[in-house]
Every structure is written in C-alpha cells, then in structure tokens.
PDB file of N, CA and C in Angstrom:
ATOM      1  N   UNK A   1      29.565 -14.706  77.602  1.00  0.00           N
ATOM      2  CA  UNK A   1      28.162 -14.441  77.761  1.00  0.00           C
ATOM      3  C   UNK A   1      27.697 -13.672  76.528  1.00  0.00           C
ATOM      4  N   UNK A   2      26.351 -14.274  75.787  1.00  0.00           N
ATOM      5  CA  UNK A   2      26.235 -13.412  74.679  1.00  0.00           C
ATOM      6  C   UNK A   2      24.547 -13.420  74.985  1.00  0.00           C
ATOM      7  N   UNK A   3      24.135 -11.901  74.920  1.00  0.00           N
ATOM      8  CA  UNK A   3      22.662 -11.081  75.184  1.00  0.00           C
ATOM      9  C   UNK A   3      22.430 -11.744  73.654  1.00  0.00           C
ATOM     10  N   UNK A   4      20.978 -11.858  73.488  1.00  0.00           N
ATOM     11  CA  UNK A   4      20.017 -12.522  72.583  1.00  0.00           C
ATOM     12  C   UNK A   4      19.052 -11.968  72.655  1.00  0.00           C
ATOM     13  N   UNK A   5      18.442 -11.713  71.743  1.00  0.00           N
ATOM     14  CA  UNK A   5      16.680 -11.128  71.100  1.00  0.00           C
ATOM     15  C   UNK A   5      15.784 -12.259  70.353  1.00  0.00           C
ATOM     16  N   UNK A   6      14.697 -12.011  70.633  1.00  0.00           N
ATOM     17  CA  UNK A   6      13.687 -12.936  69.987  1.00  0.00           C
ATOM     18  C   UNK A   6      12.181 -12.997  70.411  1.00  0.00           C
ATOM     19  N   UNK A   7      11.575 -13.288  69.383  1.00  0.00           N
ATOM     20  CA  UNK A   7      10.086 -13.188  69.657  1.00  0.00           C
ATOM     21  C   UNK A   7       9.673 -14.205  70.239  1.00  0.00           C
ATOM     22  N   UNK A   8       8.671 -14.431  70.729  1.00  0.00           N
ATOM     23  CA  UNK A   8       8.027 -15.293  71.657  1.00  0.00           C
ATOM     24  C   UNK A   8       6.222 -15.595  71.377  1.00  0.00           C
ATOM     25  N   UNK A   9       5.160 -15.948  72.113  1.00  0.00           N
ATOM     26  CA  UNK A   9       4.316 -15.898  72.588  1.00  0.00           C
ATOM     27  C   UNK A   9       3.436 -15.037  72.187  1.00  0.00           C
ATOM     28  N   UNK A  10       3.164 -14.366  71.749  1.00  0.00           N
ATOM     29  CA  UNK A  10       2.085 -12.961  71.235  1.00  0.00           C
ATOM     30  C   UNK A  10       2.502 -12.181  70.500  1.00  0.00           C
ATOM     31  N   UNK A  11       3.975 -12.352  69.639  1.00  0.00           N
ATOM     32  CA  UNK A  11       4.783 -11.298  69.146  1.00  0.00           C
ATOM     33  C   UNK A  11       5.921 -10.545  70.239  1.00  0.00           C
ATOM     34  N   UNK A  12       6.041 -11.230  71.569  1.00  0.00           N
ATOM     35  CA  UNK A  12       6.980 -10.603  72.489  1.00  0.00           C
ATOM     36  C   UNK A  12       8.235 -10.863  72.065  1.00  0.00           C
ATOM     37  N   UNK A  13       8.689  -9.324  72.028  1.00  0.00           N
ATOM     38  CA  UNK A  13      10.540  -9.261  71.838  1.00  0.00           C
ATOM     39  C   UNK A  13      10.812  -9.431  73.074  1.00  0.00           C
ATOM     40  N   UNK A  14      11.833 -10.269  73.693  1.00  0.00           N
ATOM     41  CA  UNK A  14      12.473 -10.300  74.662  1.00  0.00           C
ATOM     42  C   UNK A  14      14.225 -10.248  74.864  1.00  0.00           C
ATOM     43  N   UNK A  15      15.001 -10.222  75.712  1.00  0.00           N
ATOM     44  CA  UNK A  15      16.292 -10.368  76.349  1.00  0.00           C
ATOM     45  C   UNK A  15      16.716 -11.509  76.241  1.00  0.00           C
ATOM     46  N   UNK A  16      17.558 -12.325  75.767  1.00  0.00           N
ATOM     47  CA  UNK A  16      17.443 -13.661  76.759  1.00  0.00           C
ATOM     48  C   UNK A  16      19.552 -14.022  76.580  1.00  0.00           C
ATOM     49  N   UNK A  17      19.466 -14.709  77.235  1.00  0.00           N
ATOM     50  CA  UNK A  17      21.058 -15.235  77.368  1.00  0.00           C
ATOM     51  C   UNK A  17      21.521 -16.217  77.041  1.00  0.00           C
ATOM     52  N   UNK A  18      22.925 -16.572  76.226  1.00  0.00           N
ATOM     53  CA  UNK A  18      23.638 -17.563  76.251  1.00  0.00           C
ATOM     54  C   UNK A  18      24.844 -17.775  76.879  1.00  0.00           C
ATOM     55  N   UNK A  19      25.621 -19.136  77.436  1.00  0.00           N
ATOM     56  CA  UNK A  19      27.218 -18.875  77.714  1.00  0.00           C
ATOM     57  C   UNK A  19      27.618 -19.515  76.835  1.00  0.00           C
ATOM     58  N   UNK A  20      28.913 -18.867  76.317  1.00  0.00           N
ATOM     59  CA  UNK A  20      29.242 -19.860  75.361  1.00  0.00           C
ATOM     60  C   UNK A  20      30.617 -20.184  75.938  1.00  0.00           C
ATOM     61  N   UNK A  21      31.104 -21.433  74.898  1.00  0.00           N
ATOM     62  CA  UNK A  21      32.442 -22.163  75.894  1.00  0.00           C
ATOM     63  C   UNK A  21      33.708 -20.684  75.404  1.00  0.00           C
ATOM     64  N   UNK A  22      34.591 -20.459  75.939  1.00  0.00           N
ATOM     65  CA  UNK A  22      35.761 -19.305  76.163  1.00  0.00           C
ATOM     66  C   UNK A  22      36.704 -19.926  74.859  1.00  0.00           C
ATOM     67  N   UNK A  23      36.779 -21.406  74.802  1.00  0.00           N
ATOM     68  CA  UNK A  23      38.107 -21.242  73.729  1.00  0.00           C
ATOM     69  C   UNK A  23      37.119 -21.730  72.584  1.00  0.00           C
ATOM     70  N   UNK A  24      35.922 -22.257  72.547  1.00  0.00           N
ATOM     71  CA  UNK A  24      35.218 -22.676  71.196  1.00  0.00           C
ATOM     72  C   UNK A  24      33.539 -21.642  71.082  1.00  0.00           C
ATOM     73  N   UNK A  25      33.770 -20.462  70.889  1.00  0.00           N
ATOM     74  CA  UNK A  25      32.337 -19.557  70.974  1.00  0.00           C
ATOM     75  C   UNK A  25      31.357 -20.100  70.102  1.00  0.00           C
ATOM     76  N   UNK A  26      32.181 -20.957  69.148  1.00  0.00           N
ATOM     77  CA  UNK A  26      30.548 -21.665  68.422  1.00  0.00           C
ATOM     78  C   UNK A  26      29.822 -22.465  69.194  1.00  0.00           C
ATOM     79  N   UNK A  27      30.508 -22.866  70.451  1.00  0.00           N
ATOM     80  CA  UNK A  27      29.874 -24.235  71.020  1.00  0.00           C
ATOM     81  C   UNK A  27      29.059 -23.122  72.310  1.00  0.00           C
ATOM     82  N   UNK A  28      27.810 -23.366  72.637  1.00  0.00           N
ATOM     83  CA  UNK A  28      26.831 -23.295  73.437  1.00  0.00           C
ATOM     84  C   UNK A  28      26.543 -23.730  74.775  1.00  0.00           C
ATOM     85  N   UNK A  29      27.360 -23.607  75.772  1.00  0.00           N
ATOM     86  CA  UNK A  29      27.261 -24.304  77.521  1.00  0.00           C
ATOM     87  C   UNK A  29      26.033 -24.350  77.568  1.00  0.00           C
ATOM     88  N   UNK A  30      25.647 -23.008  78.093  1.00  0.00           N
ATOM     89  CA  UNK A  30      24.345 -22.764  78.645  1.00  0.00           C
ATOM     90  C   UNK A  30      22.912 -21.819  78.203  1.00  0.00           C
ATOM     91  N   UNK A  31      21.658 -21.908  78.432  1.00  0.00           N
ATOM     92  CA  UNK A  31      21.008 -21.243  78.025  1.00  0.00           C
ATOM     93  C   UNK A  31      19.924 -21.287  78.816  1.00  0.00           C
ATOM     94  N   UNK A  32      19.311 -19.955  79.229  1.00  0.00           N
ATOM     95  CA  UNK A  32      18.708 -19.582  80.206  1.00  0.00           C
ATOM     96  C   UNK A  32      16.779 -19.669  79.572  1.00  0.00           C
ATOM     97  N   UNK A  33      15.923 -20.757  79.845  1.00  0.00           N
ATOM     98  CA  UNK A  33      14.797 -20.912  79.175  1.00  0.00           C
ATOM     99  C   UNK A  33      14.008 -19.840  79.603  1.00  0.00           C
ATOM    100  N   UNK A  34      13.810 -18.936  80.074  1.00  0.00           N
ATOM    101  CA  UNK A  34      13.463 -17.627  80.163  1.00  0.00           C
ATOM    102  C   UNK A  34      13.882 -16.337  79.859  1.00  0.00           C
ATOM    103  N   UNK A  35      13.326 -15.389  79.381  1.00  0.00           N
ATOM    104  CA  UNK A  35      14.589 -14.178  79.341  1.00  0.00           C
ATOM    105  C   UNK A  35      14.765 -13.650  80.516  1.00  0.00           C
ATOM    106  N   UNK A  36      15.550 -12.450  80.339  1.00  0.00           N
ATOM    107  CA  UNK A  36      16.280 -12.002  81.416  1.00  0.00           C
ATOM    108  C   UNK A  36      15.494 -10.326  81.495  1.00  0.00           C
ATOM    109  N   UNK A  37      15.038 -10.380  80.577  1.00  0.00           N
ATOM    110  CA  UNK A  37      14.603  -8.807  80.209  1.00  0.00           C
ATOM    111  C   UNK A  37      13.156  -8.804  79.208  1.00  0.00           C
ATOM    112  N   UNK A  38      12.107  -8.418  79.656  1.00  0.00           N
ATOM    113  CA  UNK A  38      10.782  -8.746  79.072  1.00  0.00           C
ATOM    114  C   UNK A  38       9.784  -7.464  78.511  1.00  0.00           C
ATOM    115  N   UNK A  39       8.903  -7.039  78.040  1.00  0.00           N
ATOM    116  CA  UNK A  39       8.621  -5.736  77.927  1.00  0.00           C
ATOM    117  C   UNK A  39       7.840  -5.429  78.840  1.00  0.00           C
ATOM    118  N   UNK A  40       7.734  -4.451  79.659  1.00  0.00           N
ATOM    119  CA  UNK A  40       6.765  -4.380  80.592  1.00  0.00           C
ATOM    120  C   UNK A  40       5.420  -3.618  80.385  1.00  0.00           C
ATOM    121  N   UNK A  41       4.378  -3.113  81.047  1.00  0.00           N
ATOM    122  CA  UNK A  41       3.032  -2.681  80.552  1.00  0.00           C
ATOM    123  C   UNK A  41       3.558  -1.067  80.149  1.00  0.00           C
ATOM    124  N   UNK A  42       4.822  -0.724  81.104  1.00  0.00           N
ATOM    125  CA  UNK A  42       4.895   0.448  80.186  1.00  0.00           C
ATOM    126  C   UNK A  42       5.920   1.067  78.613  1.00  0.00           C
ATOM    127  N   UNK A  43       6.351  -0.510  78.616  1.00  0.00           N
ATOM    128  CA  UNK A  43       7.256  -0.585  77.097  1.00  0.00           C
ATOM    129  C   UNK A  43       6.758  -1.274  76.413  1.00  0.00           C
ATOM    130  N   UNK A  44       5.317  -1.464  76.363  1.00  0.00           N
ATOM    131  CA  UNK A  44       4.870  -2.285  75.352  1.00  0.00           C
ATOM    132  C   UNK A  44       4.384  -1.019  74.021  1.00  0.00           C
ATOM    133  N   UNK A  45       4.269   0.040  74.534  1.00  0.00           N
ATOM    134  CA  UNK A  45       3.004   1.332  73.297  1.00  0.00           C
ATOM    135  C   UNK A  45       4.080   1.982  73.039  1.00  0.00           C
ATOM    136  N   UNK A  46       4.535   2.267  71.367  1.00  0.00           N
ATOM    137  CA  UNK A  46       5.002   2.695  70.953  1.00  0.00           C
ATOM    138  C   UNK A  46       4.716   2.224  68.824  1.00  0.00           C
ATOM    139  N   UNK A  47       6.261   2.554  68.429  1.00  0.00           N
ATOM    140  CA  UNK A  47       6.364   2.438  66.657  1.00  0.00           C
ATOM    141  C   UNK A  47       6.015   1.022  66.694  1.00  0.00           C
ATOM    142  N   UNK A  48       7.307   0.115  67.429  1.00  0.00           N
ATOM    143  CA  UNK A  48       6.640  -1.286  67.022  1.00  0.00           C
ATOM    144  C   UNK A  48       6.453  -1.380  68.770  1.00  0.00           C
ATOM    145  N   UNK A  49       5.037  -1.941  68.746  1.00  0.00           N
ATOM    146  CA  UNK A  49       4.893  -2.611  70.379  1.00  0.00           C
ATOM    147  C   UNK A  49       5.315  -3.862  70.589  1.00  0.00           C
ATOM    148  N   UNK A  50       5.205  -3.913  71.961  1.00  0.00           N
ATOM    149  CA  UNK A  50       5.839  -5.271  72.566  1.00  0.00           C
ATOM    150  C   UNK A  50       7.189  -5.503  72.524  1.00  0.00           C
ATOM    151  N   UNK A  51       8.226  -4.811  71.839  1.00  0.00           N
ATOM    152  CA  UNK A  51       9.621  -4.977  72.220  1.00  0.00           C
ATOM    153  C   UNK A  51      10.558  -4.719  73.011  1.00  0.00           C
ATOM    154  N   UNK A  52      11.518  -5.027  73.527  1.00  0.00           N
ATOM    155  CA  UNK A  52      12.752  -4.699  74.107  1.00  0.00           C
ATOM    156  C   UNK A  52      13.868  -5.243  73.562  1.00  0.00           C
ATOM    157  N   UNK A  53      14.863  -4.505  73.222  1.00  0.00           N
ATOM    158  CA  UNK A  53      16.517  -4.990  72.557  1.00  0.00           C
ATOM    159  C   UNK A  53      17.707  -4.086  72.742  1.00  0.00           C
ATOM    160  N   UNK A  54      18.452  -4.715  73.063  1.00  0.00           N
ATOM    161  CA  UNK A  54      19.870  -4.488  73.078  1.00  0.00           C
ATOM    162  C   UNK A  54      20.587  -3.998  72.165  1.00  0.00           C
ATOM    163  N   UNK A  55      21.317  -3.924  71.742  1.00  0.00           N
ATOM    164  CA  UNK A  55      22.974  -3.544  70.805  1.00  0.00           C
ATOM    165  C   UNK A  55      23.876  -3.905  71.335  1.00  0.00           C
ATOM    166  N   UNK A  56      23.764  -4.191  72.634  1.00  0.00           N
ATOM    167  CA  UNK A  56      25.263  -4.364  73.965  1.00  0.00           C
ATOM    168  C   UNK A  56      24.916  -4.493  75.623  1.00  0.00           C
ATOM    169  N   UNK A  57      25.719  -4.706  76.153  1.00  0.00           N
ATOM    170  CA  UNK A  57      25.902  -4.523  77.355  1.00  0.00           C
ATOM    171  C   UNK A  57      27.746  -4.297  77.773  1.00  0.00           C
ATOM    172  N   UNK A  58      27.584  -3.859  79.025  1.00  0.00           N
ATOM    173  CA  UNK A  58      29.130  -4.346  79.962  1.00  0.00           C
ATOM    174  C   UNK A  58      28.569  -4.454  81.206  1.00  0.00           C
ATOM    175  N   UNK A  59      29.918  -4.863  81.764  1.00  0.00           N
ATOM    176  CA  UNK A  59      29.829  -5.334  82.919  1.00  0.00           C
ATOM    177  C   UNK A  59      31.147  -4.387  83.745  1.00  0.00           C
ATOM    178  N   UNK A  60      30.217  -4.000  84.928  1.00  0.00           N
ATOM    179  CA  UNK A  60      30.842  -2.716  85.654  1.00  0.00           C
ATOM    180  C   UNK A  60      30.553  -3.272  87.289  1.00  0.00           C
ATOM    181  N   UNK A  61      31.135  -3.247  88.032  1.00  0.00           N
ATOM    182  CA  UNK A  61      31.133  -3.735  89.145  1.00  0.00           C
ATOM    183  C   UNK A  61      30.639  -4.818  89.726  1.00  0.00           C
ATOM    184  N   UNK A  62      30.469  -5.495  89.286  1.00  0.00           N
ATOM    185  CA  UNK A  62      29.568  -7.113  89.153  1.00  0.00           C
ATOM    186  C   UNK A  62      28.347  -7.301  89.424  1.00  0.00           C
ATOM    187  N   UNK A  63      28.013  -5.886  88.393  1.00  0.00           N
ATOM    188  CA  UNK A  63      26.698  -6.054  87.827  1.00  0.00           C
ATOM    189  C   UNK A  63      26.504  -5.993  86.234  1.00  0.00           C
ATOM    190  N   UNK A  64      26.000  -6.430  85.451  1.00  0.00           N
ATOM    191  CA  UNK A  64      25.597  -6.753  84.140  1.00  0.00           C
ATOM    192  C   UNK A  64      24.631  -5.229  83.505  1.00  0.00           C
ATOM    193  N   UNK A  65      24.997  -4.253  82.733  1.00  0.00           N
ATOM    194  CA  UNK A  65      24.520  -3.334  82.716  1.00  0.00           C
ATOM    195  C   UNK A  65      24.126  -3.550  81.191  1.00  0.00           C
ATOM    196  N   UNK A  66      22.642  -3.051  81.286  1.00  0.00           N
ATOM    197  CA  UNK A  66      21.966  -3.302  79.472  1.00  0.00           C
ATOM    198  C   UNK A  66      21.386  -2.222  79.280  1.00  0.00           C
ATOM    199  N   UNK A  67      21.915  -1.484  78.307  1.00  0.00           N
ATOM    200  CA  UNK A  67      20.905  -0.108  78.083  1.00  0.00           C
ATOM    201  C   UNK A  67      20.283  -0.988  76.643  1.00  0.00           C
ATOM    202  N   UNK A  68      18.994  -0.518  77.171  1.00  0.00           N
ATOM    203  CA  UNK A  68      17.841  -1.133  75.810  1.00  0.00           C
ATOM    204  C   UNK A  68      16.753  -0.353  75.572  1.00  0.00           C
ATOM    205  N   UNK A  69      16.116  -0.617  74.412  1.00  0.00           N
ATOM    206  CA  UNK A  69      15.119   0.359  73.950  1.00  0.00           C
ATOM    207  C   UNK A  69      13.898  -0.459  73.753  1.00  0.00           C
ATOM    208  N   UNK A  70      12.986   0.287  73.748  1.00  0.00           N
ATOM    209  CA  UNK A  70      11.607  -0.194  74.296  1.00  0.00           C
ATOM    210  C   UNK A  70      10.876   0.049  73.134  1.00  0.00           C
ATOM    211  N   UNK A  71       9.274  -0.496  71.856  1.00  0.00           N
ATOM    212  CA  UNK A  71       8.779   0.054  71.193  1.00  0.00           C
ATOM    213  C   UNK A  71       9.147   0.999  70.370  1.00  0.00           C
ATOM    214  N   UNK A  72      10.859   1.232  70.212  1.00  0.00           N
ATOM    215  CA  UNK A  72      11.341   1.924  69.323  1.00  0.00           C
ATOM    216  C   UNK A  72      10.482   3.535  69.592  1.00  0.00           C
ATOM    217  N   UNK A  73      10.373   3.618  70.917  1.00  0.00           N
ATOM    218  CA  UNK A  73       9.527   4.830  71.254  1.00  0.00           C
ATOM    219  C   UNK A  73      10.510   5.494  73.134  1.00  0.00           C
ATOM    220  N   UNK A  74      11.080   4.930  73.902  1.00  0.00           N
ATOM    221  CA  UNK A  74      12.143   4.894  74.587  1.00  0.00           C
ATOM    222  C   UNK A  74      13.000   4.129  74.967  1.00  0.00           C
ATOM    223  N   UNK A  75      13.761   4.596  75.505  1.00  0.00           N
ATOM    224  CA  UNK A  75      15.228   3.300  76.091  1.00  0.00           C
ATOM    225  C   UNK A  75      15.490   3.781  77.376  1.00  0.00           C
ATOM    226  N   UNK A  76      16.393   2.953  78.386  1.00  0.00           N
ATOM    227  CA  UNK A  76      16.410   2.448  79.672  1.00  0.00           C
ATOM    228  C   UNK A  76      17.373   1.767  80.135  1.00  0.00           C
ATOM    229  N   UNK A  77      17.852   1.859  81.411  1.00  0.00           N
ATOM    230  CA  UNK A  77      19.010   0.474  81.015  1.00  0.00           C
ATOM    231  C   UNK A  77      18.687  -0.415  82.791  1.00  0.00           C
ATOM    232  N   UNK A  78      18.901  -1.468  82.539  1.00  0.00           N
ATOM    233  CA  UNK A  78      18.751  -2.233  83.334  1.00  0.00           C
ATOM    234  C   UNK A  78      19.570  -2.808  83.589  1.00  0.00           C
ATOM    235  N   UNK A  79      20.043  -3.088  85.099  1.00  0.00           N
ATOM    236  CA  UNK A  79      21.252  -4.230  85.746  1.00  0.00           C
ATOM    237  C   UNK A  79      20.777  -4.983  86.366  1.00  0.00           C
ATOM    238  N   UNK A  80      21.384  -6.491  86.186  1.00  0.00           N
ATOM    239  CA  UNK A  80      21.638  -7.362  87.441  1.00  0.00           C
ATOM    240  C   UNK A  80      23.058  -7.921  87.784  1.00  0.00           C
ATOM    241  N   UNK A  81      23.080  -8.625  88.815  1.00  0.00           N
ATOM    242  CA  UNK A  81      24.219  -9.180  89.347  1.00  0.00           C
ATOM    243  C   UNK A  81      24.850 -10.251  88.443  1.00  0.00           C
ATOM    244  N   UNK A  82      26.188  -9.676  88.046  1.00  0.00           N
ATOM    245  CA  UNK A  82      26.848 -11.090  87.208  1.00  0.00           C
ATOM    246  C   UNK A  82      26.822 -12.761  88.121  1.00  0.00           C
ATOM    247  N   UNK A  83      27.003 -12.414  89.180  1.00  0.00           N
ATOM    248  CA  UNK A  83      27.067 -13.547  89.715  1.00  0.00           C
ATOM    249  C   UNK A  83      26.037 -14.481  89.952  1.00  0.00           C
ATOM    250  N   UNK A  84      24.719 -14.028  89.926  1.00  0.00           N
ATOM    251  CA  UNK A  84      23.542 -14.343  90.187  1.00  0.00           C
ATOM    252  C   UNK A  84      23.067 -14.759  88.448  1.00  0.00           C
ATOM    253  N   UNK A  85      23.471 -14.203  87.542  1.00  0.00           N
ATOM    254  CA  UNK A  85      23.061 -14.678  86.560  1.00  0.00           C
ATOM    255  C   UNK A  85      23.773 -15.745  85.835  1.00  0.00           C
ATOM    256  N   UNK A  86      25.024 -16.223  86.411  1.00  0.00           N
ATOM    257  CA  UNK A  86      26.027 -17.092  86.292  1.00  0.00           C
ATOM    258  C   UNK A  86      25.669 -18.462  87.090  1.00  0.00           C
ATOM    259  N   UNK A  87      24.639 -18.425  87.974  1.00  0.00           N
ATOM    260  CA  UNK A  87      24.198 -19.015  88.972  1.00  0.00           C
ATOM    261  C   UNK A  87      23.233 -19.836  88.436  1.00  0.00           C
ATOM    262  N   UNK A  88      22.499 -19.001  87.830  1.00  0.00           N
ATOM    263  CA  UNK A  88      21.232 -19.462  87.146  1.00  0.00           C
ATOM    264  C   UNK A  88      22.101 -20.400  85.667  1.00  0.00           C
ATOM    265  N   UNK A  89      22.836 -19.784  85.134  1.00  0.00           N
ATOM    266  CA  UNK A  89      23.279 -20.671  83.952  1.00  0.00           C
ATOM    267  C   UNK A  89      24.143 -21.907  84.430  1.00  0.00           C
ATOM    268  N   UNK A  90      24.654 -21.945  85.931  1.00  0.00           N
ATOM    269  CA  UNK A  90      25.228 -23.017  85.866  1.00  0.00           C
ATOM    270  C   UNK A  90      24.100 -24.295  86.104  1.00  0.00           C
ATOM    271  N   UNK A  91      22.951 -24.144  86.442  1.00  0.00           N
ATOM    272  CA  UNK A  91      21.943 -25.093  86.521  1.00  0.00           C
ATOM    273  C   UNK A  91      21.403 -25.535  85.485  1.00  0.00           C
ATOM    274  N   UNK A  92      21.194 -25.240  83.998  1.00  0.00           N
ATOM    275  CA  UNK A  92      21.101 -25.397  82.992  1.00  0.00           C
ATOM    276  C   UNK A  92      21.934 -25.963  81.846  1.00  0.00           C
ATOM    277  N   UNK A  93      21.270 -26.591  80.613  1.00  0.00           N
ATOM    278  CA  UNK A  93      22.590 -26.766  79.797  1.00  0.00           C
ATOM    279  C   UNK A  93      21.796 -26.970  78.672  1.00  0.00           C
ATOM    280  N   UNK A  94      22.548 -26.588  77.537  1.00  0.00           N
ATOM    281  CA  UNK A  94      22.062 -27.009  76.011  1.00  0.00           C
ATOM    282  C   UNK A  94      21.987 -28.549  75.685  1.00  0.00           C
TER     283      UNK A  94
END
C-alpha cells in the first residue's frame, strides 16, 4: 500500500492510495479514484491553503494510522480500517 499526494480541482491537495503488486512494486494493482483524506473547512486557512499531506503512515491494530499536516499551519492524524480500505481497492483496478 503506498499513501499519495496531489492536486486536484481548485488547487486541492489531497490523500489518495495505491496497491502495488508485493513481488513487482513498480507494477500498480489498484487505485482508489477518490482520496482517502481531503482538506476540510477547517484545514483549508493557513501558509499554503487547501492542503493535506503525509510523510508516512503505519498500521497498528487494523487500523491505517496517518498523521498529516494541514495548510502547513497544523497537523492531525487520522485512521481508518485496513480492512475496509482493502475492500474498496479490491473493486477497482488500474
């Protein structure tokens, strides 16, 4: 599983996800056409607005844990369920 950044729509930084295959990481399974992590009305005002990004995540009890920073003005961290987001990528494909 590899966390992804990118602009969008109005200048929106977002979250978004890939799976990649286990013995070939160049090759691309899945990809989730939405992100997973978006800026919300109160991480949009800051240095740069409209962003949210990563550096990392882990995964701690089978939940997906992302500490991320917002407008380069605070950070936060957000979880969801590995399994549920594994769910969603198996319905999809590059």
């Amino acid at each position: 599983m590899l966390l992804t950044h990118g602009v969008g729509p109005m200048r929106k930084y977002c979250i978004g996800v890939d799976l990649l295959d286990l013995h070939d990481p160049s090759k691309v399974i899945a990809r989730l056409d939405r992100p997973i992590l978006a800026p919300n009305e109160y991480e949009r005002e800051g240095y740069v607005p409209n962003v949210v990004y990563t550096c990392g995540y882990m995964i701690h009890g089978g939940q997906l844990i992302i500490p991320y920073a917002m407008s380069d003005s605070k950070c936060a961290i957000a979880s969801l369920p590995v399994e549920e987001l594994l769910e969603r990528l198996r319905h999809v494909a590059v």
